[in-house]
Every structure is written in structure tokens, then in C-alpha cells.
N, C-alpha and C. Protein backbone atom coordinates (compact mmCIF):
# COMPACT_ATOMS: atom_id res chain seq x y z
N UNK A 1 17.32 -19.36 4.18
CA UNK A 1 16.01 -18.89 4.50
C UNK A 1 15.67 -17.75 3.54
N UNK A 2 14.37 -18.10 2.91
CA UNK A 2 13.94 -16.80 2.27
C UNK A 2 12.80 -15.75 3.00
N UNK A 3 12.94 -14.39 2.70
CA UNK A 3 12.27 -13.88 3.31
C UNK A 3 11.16 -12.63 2.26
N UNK A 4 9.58 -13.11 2.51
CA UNK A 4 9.20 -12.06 1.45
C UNK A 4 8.59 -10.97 1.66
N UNK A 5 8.54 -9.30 2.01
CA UNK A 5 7.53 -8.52 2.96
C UNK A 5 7.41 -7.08 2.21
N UNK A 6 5.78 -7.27 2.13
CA UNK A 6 5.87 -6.01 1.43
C UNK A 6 4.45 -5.29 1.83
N UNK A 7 3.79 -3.94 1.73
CA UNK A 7 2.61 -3.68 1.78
C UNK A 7 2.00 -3.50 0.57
N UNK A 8 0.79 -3.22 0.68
CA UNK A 8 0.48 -3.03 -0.57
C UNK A 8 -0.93 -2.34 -0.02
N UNK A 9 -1.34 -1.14 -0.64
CA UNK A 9 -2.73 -0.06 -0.74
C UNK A 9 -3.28 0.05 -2.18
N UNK A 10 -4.42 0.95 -1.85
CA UNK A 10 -4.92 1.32 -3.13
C UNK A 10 -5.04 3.11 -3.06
N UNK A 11 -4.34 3.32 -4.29
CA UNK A 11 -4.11 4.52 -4.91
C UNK A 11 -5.39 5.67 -4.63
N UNK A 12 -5.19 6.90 -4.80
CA UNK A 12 -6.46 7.83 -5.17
C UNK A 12 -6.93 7.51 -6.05
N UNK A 13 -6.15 6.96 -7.36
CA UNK A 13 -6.83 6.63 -8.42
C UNK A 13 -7.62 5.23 -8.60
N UNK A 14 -7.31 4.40 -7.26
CA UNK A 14 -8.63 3.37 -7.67
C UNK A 14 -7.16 1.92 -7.87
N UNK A 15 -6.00 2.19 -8.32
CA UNK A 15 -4.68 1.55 -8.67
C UNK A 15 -4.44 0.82 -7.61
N UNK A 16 -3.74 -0.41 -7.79
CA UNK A 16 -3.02 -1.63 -6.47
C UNK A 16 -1.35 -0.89 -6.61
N UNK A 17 -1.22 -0.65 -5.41
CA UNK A 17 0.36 -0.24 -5.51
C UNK A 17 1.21 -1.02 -4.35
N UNK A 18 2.53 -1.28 -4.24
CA UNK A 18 3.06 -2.61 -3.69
C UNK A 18 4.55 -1.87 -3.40
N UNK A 19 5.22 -1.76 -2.14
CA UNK A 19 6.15 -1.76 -1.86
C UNK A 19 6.98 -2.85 -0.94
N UNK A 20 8.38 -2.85 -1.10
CA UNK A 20 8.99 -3.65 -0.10
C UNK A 20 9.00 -3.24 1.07
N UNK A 21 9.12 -4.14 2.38
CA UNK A 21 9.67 -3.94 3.86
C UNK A 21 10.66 -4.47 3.69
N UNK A 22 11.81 -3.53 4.29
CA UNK A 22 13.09 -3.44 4.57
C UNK A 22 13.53 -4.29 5.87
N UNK A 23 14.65 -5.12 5.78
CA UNK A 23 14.47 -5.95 6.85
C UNK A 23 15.12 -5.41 8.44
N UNK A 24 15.36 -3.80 8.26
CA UNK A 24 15.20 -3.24 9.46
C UNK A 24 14.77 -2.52 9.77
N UNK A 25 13.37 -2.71 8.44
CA UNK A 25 11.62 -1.71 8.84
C UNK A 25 11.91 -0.60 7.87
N UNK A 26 11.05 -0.18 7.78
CA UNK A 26 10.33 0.81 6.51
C UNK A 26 10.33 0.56 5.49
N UNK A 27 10.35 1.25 4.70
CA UNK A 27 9.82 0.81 3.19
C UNK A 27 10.92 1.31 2.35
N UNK A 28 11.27 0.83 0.99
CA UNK A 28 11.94 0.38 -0.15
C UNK A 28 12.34 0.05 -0.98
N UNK A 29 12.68 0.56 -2.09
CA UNK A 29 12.53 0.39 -3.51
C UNK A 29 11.89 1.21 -4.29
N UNK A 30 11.30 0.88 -5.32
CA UNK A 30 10.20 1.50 -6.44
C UNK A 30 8.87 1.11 -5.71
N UNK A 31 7.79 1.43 -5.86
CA UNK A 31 6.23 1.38 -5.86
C UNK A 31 6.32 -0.11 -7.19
N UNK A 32 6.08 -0.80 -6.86
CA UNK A 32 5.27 -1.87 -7.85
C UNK A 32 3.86 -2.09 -8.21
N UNK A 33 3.64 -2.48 -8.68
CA UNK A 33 2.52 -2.22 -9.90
C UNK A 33 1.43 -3.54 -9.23
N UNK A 34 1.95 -5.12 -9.49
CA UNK A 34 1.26 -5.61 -9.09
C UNK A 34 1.81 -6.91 -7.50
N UNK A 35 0.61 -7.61 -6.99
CA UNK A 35 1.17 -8.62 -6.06
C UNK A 35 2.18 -9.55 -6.19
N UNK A 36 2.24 -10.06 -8.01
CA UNK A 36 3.25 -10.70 -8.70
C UNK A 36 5.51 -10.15 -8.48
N UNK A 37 4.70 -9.02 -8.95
CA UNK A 37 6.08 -7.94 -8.92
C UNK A 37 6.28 -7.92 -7.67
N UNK A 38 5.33 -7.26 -6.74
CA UNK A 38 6.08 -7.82 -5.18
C UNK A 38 6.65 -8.70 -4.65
N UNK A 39 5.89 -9.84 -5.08
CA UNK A 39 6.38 -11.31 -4.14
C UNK A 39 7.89 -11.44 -4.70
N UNK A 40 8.43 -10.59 -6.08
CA UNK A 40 9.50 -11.32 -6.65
C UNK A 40 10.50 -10.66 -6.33
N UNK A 41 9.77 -9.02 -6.49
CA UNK A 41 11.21 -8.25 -6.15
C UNK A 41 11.43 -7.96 -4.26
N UNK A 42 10.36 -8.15 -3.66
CA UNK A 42 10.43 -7.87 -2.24
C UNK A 42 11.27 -9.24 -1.85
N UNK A 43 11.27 -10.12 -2.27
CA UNK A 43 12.08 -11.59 -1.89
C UNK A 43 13.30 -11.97 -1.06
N UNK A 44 13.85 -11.60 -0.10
CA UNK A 44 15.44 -11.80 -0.02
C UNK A 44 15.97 -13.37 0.24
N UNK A 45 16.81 -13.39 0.51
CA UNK A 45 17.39 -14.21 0.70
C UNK A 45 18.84 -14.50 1.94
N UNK A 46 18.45 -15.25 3.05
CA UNK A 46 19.32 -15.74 4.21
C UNK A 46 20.17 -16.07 4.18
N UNK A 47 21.85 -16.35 4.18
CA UNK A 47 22.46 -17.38 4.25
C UNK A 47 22.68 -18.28 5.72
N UNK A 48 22.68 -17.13 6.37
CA UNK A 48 22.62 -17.82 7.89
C UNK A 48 20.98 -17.37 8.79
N UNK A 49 20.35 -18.30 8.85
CA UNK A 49 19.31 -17.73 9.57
C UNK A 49 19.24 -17.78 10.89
N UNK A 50 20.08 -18.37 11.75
CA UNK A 50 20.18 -18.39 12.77
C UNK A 50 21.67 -17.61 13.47
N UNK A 51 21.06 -16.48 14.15
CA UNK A 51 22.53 -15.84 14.06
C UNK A 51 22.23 -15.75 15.69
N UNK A 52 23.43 -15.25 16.40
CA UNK A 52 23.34 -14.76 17.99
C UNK A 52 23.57 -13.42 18.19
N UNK A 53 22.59 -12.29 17.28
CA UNK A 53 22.58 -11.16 16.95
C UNK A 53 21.22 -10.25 17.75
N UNK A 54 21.03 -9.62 17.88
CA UNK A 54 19.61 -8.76 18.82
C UNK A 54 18.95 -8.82 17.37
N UNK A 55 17.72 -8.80 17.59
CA UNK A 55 16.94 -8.43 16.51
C UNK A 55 16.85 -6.69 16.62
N UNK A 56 16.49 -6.13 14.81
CA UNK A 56 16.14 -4.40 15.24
C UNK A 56 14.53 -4.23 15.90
N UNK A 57 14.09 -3.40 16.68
CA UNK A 57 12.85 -3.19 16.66
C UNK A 57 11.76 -3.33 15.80
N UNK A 58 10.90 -4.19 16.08
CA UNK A 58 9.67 -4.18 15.14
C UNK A 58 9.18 -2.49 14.56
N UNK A 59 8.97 -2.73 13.25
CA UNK A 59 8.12 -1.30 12.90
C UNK A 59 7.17 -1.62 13.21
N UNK A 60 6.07 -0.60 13.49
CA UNK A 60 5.15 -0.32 13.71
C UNK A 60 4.05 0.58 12.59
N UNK A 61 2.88 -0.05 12.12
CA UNK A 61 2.05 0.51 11.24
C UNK A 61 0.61 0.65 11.77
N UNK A 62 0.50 1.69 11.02
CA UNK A 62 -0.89 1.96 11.55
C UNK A 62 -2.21 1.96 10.10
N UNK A 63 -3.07 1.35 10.27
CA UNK A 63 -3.79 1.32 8.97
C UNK A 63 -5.12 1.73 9.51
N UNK A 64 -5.59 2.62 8.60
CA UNK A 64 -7.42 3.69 8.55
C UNK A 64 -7.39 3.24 7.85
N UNK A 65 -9.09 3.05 7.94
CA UNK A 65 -10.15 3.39 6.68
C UNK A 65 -11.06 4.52 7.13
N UNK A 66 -10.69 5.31 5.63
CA UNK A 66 -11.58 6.28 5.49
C UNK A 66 -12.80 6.22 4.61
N UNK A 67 -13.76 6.03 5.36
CA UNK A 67 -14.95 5.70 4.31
C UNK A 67 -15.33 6.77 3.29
N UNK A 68 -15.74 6.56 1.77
CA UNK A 68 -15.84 7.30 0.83
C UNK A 68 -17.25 7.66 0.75
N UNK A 69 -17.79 8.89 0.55
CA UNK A 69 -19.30 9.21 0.54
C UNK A 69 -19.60 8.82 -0.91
């Protein structure tokens, strides 16, 4: 099983910026540049996807918009 998770915002400067989700929540790695670079480096990979393990707690995010005058 592959698994791919990442967010991605836009900068003060107007910039697309892209991080990984960690697969027991938060964030990880470098800041990436574009959606490309995410999908490749955020990517993992399963060997067993079916395990008899608890899952960790979902993270939780919260997303504003702040409107710009």
C-alpha cells in the first residue's frame, strides 16, 4: 500500500509551499516548492497494510481565511 499526504498554503509572498504529513500526524521534512515535489517526496510506502495494531489519533487542523483589504 502506498500512502501520499501532505498540505500545502500560500506564502506571505504570494509562493505555493508543500509539506509532508507524518503518518502519526504533524508535519515533516523540508517545505517543498511545488505539488509535483510533494506527491513524490510525501509518498510512503506499506509493506503490510493490514496490521492488528490501534491506529494513532487523528491530527487535527484548523484552516482561516483571512481576507486581504
Amino acid at each position: 500500500m502506498s500512502v501520499t499526504a501532505f498540505v500545502g498554503w500560500v506564502g506571505g509572498d504570494g509562493s505555493a509551499r508543500y509539506e509532508c504529513v507524518l503518518p502519526g500526524g504533524g508535519l515533516g521534512g523540508n517545505v517543498l516548492a511545488t505539488q509535483t515535489q510533494a506527491e513524490t517526496s510525501c509518498s510512503q510506502t506499506f509493506a503490510d497494510a493490514l496490521v492488528d495494531t490501534p491506529l494513532p489519533p487523528k491530527p487535527v487542523y484548523q484552516i482561516r481565511a483571512i481576507p486581504v483589504a
